[in-house]
N, C-alpha and C. Protein backbone atom coordinates (compact mmCIF):
# COMPACT_ATOMS: atom_id res chain seq x y z
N UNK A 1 -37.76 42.05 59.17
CA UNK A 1 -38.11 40.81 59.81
C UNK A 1 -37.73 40.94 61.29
N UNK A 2 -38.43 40.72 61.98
CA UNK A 2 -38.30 40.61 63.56
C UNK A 2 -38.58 39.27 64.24
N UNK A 3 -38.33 39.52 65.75
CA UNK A 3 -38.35 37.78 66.35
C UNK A 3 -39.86 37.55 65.76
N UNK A 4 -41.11 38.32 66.65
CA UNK A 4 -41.86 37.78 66.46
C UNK A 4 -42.90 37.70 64.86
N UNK A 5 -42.42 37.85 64.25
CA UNK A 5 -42.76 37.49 63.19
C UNK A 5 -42.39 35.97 62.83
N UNK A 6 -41.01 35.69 63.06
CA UNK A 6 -40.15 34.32 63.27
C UNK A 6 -41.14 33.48 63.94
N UNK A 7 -41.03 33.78 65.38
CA UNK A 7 -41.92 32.90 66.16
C UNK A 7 -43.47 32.68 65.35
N UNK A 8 -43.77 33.63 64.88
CA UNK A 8 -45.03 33.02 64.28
C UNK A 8 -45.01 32.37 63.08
N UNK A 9 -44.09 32.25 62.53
CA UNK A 9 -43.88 31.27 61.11
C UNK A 9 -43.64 29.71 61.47
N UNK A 10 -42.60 30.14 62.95
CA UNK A 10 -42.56 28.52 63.78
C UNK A 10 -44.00 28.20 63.99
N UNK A 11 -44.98 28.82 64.68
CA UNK A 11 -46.23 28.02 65.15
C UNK A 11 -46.73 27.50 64.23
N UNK A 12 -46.86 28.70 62.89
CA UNK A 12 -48.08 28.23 61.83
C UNK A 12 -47.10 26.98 61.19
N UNK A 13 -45.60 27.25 61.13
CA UNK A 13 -45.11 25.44 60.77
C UNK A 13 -46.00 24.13 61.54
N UNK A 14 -45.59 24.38 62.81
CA UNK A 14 -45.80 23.31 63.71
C UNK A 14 -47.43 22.95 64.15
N UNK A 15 -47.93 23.71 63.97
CA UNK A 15 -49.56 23.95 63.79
C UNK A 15 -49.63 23.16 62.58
N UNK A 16 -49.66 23.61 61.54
CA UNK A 16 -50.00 23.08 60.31
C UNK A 16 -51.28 24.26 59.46
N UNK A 17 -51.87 25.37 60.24
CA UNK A 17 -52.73 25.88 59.93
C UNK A 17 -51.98 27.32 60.22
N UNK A 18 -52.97 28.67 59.34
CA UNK A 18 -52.48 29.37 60.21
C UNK A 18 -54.04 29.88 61.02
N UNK A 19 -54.84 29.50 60.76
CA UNK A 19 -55.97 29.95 61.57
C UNK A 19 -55.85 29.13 63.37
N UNK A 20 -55.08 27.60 63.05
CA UNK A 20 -55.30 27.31 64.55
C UNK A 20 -54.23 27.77 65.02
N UNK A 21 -52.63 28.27 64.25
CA UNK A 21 -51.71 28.99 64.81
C UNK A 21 -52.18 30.46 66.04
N UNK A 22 -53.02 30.86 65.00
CA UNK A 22 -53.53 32.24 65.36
C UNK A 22 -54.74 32.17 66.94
N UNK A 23 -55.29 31.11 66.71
CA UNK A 23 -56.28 30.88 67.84
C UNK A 23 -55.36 29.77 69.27
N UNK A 24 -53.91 29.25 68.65
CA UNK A 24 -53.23 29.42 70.04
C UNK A 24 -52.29 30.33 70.54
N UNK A 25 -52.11 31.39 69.72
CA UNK A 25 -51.02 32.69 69.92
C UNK A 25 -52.19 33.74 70.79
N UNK A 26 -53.88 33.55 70.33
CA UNK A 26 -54.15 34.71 70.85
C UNK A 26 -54.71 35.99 69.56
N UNK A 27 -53.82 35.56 68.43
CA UNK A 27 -54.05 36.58 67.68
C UNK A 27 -54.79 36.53 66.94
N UNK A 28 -55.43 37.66 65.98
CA UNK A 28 -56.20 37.67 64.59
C UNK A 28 -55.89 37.17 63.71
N UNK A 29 -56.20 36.21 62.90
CA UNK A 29 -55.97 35.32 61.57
C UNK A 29 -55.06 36.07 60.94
N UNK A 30 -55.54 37.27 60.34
CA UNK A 30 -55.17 38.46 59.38
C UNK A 30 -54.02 39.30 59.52
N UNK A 31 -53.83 39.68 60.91
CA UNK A 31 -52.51 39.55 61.42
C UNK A 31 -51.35 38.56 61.34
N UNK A 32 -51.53 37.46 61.47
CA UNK A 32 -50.59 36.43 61.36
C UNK A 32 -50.58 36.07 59.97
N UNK A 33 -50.95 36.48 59.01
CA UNK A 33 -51.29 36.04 57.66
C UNK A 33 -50.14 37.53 56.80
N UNK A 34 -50.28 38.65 58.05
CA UNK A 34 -49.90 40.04 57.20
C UNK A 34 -48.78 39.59 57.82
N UNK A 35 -47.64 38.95 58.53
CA UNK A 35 -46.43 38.62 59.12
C UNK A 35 -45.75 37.58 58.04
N UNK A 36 -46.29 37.09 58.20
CA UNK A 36 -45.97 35.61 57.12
C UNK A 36 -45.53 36.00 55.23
N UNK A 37 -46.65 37.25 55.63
CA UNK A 37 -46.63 37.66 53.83
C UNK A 37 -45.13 38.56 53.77
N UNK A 38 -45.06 39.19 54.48
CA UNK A 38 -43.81 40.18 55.14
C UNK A 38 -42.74 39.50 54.79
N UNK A 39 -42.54 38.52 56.08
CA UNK A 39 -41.43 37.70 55.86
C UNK A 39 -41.34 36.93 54.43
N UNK A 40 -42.10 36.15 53.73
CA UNK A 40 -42.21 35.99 52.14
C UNK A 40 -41.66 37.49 51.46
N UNK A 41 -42.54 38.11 51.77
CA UNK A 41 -41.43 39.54 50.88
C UNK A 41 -40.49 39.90 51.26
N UNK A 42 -40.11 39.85 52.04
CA UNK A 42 -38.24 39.87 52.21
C UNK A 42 -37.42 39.24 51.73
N UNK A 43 -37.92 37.74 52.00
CA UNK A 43 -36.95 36.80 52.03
C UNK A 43 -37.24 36.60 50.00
N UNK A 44 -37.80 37.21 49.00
CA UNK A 44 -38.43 36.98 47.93
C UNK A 44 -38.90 35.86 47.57
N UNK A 45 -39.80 34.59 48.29
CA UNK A 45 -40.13 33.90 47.92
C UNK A 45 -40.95 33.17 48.73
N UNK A 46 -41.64 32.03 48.36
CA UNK A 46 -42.75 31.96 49.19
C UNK A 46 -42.15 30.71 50.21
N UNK A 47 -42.77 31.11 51.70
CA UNK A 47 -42.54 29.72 52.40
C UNK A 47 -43.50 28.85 52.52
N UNK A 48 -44.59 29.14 51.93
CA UNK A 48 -45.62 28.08 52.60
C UNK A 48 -47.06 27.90 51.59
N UNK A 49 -47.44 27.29 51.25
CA UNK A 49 -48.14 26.67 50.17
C UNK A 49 -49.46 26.55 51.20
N UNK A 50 -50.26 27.98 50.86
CA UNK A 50 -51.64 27.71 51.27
C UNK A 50 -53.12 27.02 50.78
N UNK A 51 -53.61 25.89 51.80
CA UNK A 51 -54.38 25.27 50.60
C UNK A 51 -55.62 25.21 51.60
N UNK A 52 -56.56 24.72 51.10
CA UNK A 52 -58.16 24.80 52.39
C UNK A 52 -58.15 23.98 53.55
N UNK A 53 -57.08 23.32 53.34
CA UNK A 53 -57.17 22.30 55.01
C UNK A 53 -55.76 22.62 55.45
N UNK A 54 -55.56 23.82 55.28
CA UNK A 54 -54.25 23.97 56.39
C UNK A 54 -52.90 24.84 55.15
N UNK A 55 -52.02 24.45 55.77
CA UNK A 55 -50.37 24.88 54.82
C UNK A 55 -49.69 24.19 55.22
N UNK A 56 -48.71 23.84 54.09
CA UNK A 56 -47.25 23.05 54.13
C UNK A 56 -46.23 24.01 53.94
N UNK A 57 -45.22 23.70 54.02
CA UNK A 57 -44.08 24.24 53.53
C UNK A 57 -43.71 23.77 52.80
N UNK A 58 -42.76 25.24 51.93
CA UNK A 58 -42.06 24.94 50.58
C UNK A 58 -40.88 24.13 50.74
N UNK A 59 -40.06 23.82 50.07
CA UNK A 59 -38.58 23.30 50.60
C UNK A 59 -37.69 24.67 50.88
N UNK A 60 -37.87 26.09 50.76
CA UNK A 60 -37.53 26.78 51.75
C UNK A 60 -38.19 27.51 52.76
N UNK A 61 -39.60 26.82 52.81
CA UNK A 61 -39.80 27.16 53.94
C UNK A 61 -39.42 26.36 54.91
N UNK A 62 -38.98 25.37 54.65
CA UNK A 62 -37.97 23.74 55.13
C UNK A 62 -37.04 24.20 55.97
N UNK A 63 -36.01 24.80 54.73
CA UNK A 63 -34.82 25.70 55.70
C UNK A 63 -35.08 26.80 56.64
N UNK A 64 -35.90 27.43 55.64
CA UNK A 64 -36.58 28.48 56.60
C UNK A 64 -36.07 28.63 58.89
N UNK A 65 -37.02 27.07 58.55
CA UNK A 65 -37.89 26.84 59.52
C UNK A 65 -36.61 26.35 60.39
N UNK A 66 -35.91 25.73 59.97
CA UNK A 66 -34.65 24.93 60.80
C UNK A 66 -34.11 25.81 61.49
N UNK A 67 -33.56 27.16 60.50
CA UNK A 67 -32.76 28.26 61.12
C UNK A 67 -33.46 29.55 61.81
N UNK A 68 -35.13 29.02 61.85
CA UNK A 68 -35.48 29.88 63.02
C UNK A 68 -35.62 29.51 63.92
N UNK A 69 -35.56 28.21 64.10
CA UNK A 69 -36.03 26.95 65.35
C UNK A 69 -34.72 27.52 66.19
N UNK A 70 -33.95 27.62 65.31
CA UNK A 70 -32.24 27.29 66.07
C UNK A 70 -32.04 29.11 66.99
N UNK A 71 -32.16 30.15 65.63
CA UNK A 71 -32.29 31.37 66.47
C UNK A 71 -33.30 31.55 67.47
N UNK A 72 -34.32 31.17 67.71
CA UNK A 72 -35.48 30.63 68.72
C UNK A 72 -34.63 30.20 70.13
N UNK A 73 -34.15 29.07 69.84
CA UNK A 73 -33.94 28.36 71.07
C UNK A 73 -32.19 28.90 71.84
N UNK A 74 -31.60 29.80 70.34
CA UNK A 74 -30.18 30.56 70.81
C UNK A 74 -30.77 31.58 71.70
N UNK A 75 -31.93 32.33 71.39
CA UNK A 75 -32.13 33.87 72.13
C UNK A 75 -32.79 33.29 73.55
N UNK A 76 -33.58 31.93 73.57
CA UNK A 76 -34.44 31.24 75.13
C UNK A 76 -32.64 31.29 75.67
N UNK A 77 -32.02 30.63 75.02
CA UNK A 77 -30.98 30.52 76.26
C UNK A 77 -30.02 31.82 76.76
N UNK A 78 -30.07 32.81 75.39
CA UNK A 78 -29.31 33.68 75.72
C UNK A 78 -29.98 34.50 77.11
N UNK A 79 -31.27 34.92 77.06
CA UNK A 79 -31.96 35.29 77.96
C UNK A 79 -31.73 34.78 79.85
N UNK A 80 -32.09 33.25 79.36
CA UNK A 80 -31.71 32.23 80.59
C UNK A 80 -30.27 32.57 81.13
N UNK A 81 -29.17 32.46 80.19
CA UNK A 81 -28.14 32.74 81.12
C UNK A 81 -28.02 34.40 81.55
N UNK A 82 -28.53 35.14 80.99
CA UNK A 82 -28.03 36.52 81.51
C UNK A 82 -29.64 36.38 82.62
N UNK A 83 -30.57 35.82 82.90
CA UNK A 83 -30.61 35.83 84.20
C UNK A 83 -30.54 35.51 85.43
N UNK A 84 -29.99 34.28 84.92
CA UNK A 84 -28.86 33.49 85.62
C UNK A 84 -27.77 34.69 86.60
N UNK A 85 -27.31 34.73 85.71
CA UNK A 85 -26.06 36.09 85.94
C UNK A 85 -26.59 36.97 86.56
N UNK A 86 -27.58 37.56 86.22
CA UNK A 86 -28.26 38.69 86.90
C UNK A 86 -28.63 38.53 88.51
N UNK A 87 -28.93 36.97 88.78
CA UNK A 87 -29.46 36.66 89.72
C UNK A 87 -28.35 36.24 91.00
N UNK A 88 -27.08 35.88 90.42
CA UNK A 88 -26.36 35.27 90.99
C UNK A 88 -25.76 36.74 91.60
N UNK A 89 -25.23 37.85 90.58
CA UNK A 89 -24.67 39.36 90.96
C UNK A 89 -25.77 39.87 91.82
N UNK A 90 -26.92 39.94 91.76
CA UNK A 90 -27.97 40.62 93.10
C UNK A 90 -28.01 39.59 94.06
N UNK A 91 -28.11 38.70 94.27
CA UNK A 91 -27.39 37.69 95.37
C UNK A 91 -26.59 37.32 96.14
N UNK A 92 -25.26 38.14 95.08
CA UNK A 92 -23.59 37.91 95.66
C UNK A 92 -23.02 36.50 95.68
N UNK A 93 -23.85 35.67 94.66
CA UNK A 93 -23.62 34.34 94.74
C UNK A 93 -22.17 34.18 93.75
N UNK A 94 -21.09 33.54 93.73
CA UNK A 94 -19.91 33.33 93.09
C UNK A 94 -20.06 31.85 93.09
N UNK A 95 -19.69 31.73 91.81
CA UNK A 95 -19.48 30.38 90.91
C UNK A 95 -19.21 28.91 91.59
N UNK A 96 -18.35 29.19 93.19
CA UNK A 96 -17.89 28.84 93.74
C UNK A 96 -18.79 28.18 95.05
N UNK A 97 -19.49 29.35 95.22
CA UNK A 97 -20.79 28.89 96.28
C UNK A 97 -21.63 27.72 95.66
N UNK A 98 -21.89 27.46 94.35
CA UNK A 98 -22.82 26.48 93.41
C UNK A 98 -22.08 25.49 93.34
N UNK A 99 -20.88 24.97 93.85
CA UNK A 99 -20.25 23.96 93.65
C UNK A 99 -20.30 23.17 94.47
N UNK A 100 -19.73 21.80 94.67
CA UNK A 100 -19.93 21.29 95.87
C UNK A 100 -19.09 21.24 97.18
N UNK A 101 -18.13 21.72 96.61
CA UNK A 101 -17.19 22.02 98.00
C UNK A 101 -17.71 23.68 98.62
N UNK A 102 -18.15 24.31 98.13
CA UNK A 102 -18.82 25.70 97.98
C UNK A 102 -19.82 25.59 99.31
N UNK A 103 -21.13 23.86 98.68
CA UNK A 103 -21.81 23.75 99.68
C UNK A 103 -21.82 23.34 100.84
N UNK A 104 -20.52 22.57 100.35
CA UNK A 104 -19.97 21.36 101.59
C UNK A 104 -19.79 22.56 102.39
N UNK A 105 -19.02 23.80 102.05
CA UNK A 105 -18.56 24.72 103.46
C UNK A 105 -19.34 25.18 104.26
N UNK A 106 -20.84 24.87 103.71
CA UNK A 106 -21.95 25.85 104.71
C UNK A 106 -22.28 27.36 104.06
N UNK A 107 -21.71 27.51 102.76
CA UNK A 107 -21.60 28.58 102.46
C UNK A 107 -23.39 29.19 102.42
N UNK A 108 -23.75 30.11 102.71
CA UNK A 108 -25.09 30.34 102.65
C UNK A 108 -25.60 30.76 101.84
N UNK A 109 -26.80 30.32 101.10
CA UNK A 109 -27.37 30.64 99.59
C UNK A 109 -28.70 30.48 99.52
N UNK A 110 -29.00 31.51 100.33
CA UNK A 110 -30.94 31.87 100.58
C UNK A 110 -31.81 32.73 99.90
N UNK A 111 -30.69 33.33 99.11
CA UNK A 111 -31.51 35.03 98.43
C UNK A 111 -32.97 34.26 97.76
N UNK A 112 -34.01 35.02 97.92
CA UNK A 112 -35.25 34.52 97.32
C UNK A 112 -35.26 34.88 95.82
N UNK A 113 -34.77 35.62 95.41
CA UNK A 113 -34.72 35.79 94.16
C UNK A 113 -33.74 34.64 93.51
N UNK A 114 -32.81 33.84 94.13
CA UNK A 114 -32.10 32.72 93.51
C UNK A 114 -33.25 31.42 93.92
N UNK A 115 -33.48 31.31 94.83
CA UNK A 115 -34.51 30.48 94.86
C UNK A 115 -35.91 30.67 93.41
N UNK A 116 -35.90 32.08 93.35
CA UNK A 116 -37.25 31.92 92.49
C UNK A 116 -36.96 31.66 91.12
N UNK A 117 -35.88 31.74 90.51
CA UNK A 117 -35.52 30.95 88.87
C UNK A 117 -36.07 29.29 89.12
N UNK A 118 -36.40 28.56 90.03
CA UNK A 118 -35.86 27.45 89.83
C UNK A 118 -37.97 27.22 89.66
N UNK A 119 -38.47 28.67 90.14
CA UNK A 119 -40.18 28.12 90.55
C UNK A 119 -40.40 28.74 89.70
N UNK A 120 -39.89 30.10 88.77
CA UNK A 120 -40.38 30.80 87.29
C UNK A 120 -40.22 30.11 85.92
N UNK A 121 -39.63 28.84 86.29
CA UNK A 121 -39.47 27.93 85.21
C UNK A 121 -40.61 27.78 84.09
């Protein structure tokens, strides 16, 4: 099981389909259908109850879904702060400059690459 396999069990949750999952990811139906089956064979059981107007989830695809939402939104932030960090160390920016007595001093904080987290949003 990998992230994006995860991430695609979130869409086709939140979708409700996996064909319109697949036509807002970009991908082939059949592909996202061979991910889904994967993750069901691992995990030995089924998450999602396919029927002609779409899929539901099982009651573990219920849980499933909670504790990938959560690893989902742990790895967006883990990412965010290490480039945070990344940005602040090629900058030379210290913890201290971001504060307000930091700014009050005039301290100078122009690097364009700290400026550009705030426009890559």
């Amino acid at each position: 099981m990998d992230l994006r396999s995860i991430s695609y069990f979130v869409k086709i949750a939140n979708v409700g389909s996996i064909t319109g999952a697949a036509e807002q990811l970009g991908v082939v139906q059949s592909a996202l259908s061979r991910h889904v089956r994967s993750v069901e064979d691992e995990l030995g059981m089924p998450l999602l109850v396919r029927g002609p107007r779409g899929v539901r989830l099982t009651g573990a695809g219920l849980q499933f879904l909670e504790r990938c939402q959560r690893v989902i939104r742990e790895i967006t932030l883990a990412k965010e702060e290490l480039r945070i960090s990344s940005l602040k160390s090629i900058c030379g920016i210290r913890r201290s400059d971001l504060s307000y007595r930091g700014l009050a001093a005039g301290k100078p904080i122009d690097c364009w690459r700290w400026k550009a987290i705030f426009f890559w949003r």
